[in-house]
Protein backbone atom coordinates (compact mmCIF):
# COMPACT_ATOMS: atom_id res chain seq x y z
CA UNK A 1 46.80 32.85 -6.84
CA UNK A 2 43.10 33.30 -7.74
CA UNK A 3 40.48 32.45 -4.90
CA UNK A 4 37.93 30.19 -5.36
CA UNK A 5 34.55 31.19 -5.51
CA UNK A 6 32.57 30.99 -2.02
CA UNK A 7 30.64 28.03 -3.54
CA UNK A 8 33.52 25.89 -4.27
CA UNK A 9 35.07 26.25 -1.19
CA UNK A 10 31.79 25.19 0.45
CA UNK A 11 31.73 22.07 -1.41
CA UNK A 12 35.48 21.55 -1.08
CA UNK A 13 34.46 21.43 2.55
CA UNK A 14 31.53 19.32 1.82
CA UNK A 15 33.51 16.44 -0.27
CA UNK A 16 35.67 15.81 2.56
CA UNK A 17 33.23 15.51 5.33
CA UNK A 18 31.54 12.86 2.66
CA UNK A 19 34.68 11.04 2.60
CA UNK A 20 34.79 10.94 6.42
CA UNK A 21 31.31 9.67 6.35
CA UNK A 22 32.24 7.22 3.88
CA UNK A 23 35.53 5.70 5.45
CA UNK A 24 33.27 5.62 8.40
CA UNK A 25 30.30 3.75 7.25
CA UNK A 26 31.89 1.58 4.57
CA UNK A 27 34.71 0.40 7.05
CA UNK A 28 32.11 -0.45 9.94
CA UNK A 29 29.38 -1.54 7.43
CA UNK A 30 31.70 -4.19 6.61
CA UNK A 31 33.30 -5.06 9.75
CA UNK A 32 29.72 -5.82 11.66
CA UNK A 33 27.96 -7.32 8.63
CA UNK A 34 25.40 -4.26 8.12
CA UNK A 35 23.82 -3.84 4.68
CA UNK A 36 21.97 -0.45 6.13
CA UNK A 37 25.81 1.05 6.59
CA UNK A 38 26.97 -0.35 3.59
CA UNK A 39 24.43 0.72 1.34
CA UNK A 40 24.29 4.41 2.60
CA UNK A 41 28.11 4.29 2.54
CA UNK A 42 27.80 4.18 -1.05
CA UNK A 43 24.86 6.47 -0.96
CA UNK A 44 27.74 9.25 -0.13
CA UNK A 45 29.65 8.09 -2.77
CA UNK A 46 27.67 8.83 -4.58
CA UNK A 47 26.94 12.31 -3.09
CA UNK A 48 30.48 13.17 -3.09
CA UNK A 49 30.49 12.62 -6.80
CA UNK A 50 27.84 15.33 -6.73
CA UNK A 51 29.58 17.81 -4.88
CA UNK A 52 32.42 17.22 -7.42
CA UNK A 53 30.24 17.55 -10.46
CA UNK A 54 28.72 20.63 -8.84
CA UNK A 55 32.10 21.80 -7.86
CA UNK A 56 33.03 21.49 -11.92
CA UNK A 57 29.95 22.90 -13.23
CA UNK A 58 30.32 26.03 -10.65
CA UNK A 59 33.89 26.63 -12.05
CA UNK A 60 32.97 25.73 -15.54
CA UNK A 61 29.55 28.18 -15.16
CA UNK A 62 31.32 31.13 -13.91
CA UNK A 63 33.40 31.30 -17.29
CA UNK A 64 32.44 34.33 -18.80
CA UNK A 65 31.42 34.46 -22.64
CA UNK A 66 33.78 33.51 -25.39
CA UNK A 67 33.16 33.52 -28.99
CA UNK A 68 32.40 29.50 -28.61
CA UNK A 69 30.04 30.27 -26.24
CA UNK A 70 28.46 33.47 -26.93
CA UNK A 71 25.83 32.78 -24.06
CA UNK A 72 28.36 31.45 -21.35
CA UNK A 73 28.30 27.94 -19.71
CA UNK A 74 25.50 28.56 -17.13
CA UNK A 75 23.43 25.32 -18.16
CA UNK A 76 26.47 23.20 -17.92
CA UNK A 77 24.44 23.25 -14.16
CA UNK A 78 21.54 21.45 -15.80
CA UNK A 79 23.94 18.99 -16.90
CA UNK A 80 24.96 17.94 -13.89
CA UNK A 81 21.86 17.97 -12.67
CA UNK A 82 20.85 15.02 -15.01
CA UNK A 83 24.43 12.72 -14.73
CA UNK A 84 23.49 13.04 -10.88
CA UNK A 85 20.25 11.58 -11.50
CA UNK A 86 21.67 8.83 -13.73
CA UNK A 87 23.85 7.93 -10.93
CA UNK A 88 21.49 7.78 -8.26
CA UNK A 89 19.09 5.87 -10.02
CA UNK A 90 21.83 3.51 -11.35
CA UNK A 91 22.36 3.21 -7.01
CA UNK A 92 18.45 2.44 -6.68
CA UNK A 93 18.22 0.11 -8.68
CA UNK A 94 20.85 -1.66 -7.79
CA UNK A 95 20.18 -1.95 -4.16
CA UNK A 96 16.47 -2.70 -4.73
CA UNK A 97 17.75 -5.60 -6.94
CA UNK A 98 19.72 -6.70 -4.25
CA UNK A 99 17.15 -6.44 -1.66
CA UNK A 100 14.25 -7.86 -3.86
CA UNK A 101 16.19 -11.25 -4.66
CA UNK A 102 17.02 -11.21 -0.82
CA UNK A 103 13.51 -11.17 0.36
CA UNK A 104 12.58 -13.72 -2.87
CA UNK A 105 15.66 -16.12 -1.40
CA UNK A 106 14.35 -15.64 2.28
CA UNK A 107 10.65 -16.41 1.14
CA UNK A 108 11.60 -20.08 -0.58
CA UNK A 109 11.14 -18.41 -4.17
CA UNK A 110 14.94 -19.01 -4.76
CA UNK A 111 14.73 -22.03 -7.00
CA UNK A 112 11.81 -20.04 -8.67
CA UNK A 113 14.55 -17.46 -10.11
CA UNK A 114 16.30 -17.53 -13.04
CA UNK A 115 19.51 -19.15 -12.81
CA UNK A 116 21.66 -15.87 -13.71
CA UNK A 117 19.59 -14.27 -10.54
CA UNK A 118 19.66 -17.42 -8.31
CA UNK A 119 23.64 -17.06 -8.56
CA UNK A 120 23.74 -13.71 -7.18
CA UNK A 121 24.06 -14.19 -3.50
CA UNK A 122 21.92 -12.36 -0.88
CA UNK A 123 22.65 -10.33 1.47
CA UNK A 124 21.73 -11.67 4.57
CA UNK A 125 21.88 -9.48 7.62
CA UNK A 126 23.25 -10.60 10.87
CA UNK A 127 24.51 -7.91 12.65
CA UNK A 128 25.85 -8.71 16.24
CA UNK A 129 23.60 -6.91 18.80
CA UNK A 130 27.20 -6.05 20.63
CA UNK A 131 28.35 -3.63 17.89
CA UNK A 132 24.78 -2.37 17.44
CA UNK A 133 26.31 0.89 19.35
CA UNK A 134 28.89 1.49 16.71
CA UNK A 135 26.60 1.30 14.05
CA UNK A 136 23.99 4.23 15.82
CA UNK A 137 26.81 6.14 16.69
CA UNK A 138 27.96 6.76 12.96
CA UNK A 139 24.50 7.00 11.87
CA UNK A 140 24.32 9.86 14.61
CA UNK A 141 27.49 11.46 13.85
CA UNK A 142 26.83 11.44 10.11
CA UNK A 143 23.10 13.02 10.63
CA UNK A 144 25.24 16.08 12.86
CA UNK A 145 28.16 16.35 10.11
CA UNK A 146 25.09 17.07 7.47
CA UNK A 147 23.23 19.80 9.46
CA UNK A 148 26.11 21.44 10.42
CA UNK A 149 27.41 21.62 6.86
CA UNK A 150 24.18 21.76 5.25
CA UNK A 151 23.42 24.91 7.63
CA UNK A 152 27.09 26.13 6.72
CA UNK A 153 26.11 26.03 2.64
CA UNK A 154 22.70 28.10 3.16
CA UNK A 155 24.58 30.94 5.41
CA UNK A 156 26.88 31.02 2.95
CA UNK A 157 24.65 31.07 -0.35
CA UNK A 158 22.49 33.84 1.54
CA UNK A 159 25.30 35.78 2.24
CA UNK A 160 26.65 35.76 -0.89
CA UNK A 161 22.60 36.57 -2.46
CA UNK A 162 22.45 32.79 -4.06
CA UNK A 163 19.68 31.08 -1.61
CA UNK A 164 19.67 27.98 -3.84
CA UNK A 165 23.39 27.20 -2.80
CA UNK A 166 22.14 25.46 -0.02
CA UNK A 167 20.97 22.91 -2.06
CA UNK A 168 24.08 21.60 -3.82
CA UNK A 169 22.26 19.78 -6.93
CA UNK A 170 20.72 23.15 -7.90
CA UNK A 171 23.60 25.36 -7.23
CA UNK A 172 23.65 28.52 -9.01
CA UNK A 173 26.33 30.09 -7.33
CA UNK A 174 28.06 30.67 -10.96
CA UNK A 175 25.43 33.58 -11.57
């Protein structure tokens, strides 16, 4: 059975403490009525799409020459680089929309949107003080989970002599 490269496995390891984080936030985000949870809940979805594109591009990078690709697949990186940046900014914009006609609703400008933005409904935060706790506590737990992993990814890039693994969108561990 061939072994992954060190890289994978790191971001193996990194997708599922993403989808920890988001069960986590996502399930309490809802349950207390928190659009800070909610929206980095999805934040991590969207990272753990990352770690899977990087995870492809590693694989898909460390394919040696062929006569289809006389030069290799190293920029299949850059890549997946760029659909990572679609996706975030596709996020960004999507949550600023959301919080933009929230404030405009909350300011009386309501009626002064158009009608196909008047119908999207606001979110309107009203989280109960009494689950406040719950909410820091996975924000806390979630800030640990990414140091410890984060510091996990540089040891290993430096140990196998690829510094830049630590930073999963500009992995070069394929190299």
């Amino acid at each position: 059975m061939k072994k992954f490269p060190p890289a994978v496995r790191v971001m193996i390891a990194v997708s599922a403490m993403y989808a920890v984080k988001i069960g986590a936030k996502l399930w309490a985000g809802y349950a207390i009525d928190s659009p800070l949870l909610i929206g980095d809940g999805y934040h991590n979805v969207s990272d753990i799409f990352e770690a899977l594109v990087v995870i492809v591009a590693v694989v898909l990078g460390s394919r040696p020459e062929n006569a289809k690709y006389p030069l290799g697949m190293h920029n299949v990186e850059s890549l997946a680089a760029l659909s990572t940046g679609v996706g975030l900014s596709y996020l960004a914009l999507k949550f600023a929309g959301q919080a933009a006609i929230a404030l405009a609703s909350e300011a009386g400008f309501g009626s002064a949107l158009p009608t196909w933005i008047a119908a999207y409904r606001p979110v309107r935060p009203e989280v109960d003080a009494r689950w406040l706790w719950l909410a820091v506590s996975i924000a806390a737990v979630s800030i640990l989970l990414s140091i410890a992993v984060g510091s996990w990814q540089i040891r290993i890039g430096r140990r196998t002599g690829q510094p830049r693994c630590g930073n999963a969108s500009r992995c070069s561990c394929s190299r």
